[in-house]
Structure formats: C-alpha cells, structure tokens
C-alpha atoms as a PDB file:
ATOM      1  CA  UNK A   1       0.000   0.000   0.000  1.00  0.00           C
ATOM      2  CA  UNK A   2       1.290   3.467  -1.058  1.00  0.00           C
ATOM      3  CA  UNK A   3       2.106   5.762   1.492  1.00  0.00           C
ATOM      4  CA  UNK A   4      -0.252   9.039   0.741  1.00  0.00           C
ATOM      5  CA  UNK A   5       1.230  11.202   3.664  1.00  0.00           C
ATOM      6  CA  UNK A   6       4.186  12.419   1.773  1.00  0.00           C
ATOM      7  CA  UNK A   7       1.909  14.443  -0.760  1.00  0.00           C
ATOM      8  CA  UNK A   8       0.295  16.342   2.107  1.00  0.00           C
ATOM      9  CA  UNK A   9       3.292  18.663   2.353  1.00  0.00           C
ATOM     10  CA  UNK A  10       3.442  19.496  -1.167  1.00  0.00           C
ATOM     11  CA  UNK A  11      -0.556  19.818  -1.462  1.00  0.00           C
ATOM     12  CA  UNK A  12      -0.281  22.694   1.741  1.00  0.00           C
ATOM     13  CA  UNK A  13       2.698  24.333   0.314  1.00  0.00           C
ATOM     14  CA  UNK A  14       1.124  24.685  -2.921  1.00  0.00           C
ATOM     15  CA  UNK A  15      -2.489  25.580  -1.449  1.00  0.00           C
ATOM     16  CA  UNK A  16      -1.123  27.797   1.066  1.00  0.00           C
ATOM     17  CA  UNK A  17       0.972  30.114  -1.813  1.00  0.00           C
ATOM     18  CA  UNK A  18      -1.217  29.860  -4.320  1.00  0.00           C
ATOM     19  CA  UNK A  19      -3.429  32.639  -5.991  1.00  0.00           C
ATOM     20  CA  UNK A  20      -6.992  32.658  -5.856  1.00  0.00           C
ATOM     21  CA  UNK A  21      -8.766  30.965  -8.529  1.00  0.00           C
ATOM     22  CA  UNK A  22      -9.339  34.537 -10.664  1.00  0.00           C
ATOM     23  CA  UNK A  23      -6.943  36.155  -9.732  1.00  0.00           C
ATOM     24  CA  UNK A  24      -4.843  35.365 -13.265  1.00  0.00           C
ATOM     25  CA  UNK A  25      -7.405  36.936 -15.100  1.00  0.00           C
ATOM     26  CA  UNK A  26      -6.901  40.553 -15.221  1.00  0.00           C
ATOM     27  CA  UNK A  27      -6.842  42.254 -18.419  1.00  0.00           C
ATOM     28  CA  UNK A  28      -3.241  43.329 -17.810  1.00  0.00           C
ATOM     29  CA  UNK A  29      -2.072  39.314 -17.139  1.00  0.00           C
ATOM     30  CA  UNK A  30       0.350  37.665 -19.409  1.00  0.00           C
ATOM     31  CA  UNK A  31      -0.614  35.392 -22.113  1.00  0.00           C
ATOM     32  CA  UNK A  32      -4.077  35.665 -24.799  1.00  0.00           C
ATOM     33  CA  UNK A  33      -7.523  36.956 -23.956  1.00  0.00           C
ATOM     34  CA  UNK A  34      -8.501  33.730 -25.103  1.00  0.00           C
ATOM     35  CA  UNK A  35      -6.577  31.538 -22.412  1.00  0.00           C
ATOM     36  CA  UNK A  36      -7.633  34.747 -19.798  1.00  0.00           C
ATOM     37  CA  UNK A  37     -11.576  33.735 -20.778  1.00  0.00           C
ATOM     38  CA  UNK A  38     -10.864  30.342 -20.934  1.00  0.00           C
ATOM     39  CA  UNK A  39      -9.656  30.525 -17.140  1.00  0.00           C
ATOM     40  CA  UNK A  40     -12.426  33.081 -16.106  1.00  0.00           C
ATOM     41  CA  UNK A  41     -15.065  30.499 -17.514  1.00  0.00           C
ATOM     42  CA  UNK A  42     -13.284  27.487 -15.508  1.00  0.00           C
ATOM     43  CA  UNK A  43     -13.418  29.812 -12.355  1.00  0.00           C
ATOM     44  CA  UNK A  44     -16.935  30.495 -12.971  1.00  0.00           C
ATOM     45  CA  UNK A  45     -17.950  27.682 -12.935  1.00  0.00           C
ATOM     46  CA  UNK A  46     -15.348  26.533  -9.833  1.00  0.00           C
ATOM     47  CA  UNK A  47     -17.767  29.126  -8.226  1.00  0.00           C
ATOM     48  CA  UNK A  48     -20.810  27.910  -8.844  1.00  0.00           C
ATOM     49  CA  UNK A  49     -19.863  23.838  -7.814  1.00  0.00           C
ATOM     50  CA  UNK A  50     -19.641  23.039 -11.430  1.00  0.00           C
ATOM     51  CA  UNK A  51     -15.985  21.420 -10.682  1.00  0.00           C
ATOM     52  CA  UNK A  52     -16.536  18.409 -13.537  1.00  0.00           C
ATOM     53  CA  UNK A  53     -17.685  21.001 -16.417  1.00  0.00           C
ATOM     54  CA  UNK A  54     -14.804  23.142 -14.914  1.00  0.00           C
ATOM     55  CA  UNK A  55     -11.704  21.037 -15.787  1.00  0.00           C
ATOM     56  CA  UNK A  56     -12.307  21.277 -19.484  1.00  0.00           C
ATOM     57  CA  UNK A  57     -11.487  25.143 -19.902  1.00  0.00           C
ATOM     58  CA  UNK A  58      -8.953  25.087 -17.425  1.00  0.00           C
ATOM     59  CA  UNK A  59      -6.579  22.414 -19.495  1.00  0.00           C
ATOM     60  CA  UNK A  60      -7.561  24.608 -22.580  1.00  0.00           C
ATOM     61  CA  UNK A  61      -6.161  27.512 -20.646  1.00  0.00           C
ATOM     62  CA  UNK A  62      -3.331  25.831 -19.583  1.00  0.00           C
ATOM     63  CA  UNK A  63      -2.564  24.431 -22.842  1.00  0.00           C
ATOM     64  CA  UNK A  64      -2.373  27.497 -24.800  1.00  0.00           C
ATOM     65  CA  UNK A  65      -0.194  29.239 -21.556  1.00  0.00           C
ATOM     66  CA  UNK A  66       2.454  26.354 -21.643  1.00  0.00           C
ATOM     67  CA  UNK A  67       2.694  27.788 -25.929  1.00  0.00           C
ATOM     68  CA  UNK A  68       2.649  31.152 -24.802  1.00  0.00           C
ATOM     69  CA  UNK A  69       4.838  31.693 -21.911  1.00  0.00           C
ATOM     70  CA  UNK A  70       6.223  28.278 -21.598  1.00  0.00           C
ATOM     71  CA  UNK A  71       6.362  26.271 -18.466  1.00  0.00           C
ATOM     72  CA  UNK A  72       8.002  27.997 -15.979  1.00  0.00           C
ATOM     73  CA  UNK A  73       5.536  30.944 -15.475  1.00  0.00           C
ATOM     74  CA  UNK A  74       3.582  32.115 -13.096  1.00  0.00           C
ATOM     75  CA  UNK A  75       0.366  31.660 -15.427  1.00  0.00           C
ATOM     76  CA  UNK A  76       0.887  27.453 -15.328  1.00  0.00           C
ATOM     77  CA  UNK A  77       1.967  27.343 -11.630  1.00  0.00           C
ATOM     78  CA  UNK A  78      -1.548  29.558 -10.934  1.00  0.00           C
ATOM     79  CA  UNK A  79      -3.840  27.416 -13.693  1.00  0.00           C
ATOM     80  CA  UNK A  80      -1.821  23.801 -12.386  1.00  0.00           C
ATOM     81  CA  UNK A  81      -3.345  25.168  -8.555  1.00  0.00           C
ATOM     82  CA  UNK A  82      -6.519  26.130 -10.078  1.00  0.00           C
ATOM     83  CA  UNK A  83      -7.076  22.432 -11.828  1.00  0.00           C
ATOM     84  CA  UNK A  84      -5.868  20.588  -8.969  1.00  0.00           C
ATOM     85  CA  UNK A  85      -8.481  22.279  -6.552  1.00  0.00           C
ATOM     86  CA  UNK A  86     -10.718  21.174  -8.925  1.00  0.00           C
ATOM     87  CA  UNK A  87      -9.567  17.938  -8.470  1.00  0.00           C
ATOM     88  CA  UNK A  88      -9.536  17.884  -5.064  1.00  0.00           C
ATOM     89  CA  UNK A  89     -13.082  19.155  -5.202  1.00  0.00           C
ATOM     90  CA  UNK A  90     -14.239  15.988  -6.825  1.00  0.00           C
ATOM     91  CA  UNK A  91     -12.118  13.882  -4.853  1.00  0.00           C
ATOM     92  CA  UNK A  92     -10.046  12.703  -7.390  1.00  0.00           C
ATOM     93  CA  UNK A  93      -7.192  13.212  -5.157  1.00  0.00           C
ATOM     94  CA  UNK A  94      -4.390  11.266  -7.242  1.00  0.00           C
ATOM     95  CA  UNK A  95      -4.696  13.670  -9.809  1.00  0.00           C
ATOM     96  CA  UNK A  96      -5.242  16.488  -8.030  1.00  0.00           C
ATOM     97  CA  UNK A  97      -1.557  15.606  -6.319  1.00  0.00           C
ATOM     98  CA  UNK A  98      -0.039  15.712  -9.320  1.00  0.00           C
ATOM     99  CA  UNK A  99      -1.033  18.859 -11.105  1.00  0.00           C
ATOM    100  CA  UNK A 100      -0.006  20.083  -7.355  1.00  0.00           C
ATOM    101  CA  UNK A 101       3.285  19.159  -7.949  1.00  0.00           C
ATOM    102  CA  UNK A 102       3.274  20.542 -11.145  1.00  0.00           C
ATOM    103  CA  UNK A 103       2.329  23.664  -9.692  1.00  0.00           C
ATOM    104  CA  UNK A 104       5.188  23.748  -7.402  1.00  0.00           C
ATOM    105  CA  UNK A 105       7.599  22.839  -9.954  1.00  0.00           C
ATOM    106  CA  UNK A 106       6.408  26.030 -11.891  1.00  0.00           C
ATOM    107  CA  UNK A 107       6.101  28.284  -9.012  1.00  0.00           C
ATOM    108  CA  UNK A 108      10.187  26.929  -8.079  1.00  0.00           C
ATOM    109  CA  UNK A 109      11.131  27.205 -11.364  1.00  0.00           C
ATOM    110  CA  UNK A 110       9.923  30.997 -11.584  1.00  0.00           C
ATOM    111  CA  UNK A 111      10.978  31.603  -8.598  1.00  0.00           C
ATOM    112  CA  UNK A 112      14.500  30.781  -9.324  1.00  0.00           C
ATOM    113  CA  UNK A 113      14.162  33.195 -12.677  1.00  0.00           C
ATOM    114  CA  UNK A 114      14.015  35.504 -10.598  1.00  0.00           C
ATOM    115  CA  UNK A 115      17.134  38.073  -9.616  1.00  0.00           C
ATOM    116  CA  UNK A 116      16.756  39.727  -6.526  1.00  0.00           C
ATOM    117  CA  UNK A 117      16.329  43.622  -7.124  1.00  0.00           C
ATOM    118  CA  UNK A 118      19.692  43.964  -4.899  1.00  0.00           C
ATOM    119  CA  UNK A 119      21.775  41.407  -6.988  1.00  0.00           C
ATOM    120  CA  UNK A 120      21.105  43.930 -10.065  1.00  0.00           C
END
C-alpha cells in the first residue's frame, strides 16, 4: 500500500501560496484573452460547484499558456493550482496531487528566474 502522507506537504505548500482561482485573469495578465476567458469560464464555474464542467477550460487555458509563456511561469503554476483544486473538489485526489506538484515545480522554477532587485 502506497504511502499518501508524503503528498500532504506538497498539497499545503502549494495551497497555502497559491493565488486565488481569478486572480490570473486581469486584463493586464500575461498570455491571450482567449486563455484569460478560458480561465475566467473554468473559475466560474469553480464558483458555482460546477468542478466536472470546470476542468475542461482550465486544461484549454493551460494548454495554450504552456505555448505562450512556456512552463516555468507564473500563469501554469496559478492554472496547475486552479485544476488541482478542482480535483480535489471531486475527490479525485491522485490527480489532483499531481497537477499540485506541477504547480510547485512552476512556481520553483519561476521563482528561481528571478534576480533579486539587490543582486542587479
């Protein structure tokens, strides 16, 4: 039998830094209006307990963000979150762990993009 207790840390680190479910969709975000009303639809319906009908838009927004800005952006770590709560929602947590790791993987991998303001 698997041992599920060493997801729980990743699944609270990712929950606990993670946006809110709209919060990438403001006109100035990065990447197309279409992804941006692709991901305002998902969270819509997140919103409204349509969590099935949900996951459909948000892999279409995630899809055409991974083409835009790639993988290691801010936009995928956000959308990866977004699914997985989704996920979790249904209780489909073995998927829902792994778009939460991809999430952190993102969110690490912009993070270490990053150059302090100081080191510049």
């Amino acid at each position: 039998m698997k041992k599920r207790g060493s997801i729980l840390p990743v699944v609270l680190l990712v929950c606990l830094s993670a946006l809110p479910i709209s919060a990438q969709t403001s006109d100035n975000a990065a990447g197309s209006d279409e992804a941006r009303k692709l991901n305002a639809q998902a969270a819509d319906l997140y919103k409204k307990g349509k969590y099935e009908e949900a996951i459909k838009p948000q892999k279409q927004a995630l899809s055409l963000w991974e083409k835009e800005v790639g993988r290691d952006h801010e936009l995928i770590a956000a959308g990866s979150t977004n699914l997985g709560d989704m996920y979790m929602a249904l209780k489909r947590y073995g998927e829902a762990a792994g778009v939460y790791q991809r999430a952190l993987k993102s969110r690490r991998s912009c993070s270490a993009l990053r150059v302090p303001t100081w080191l510049s």
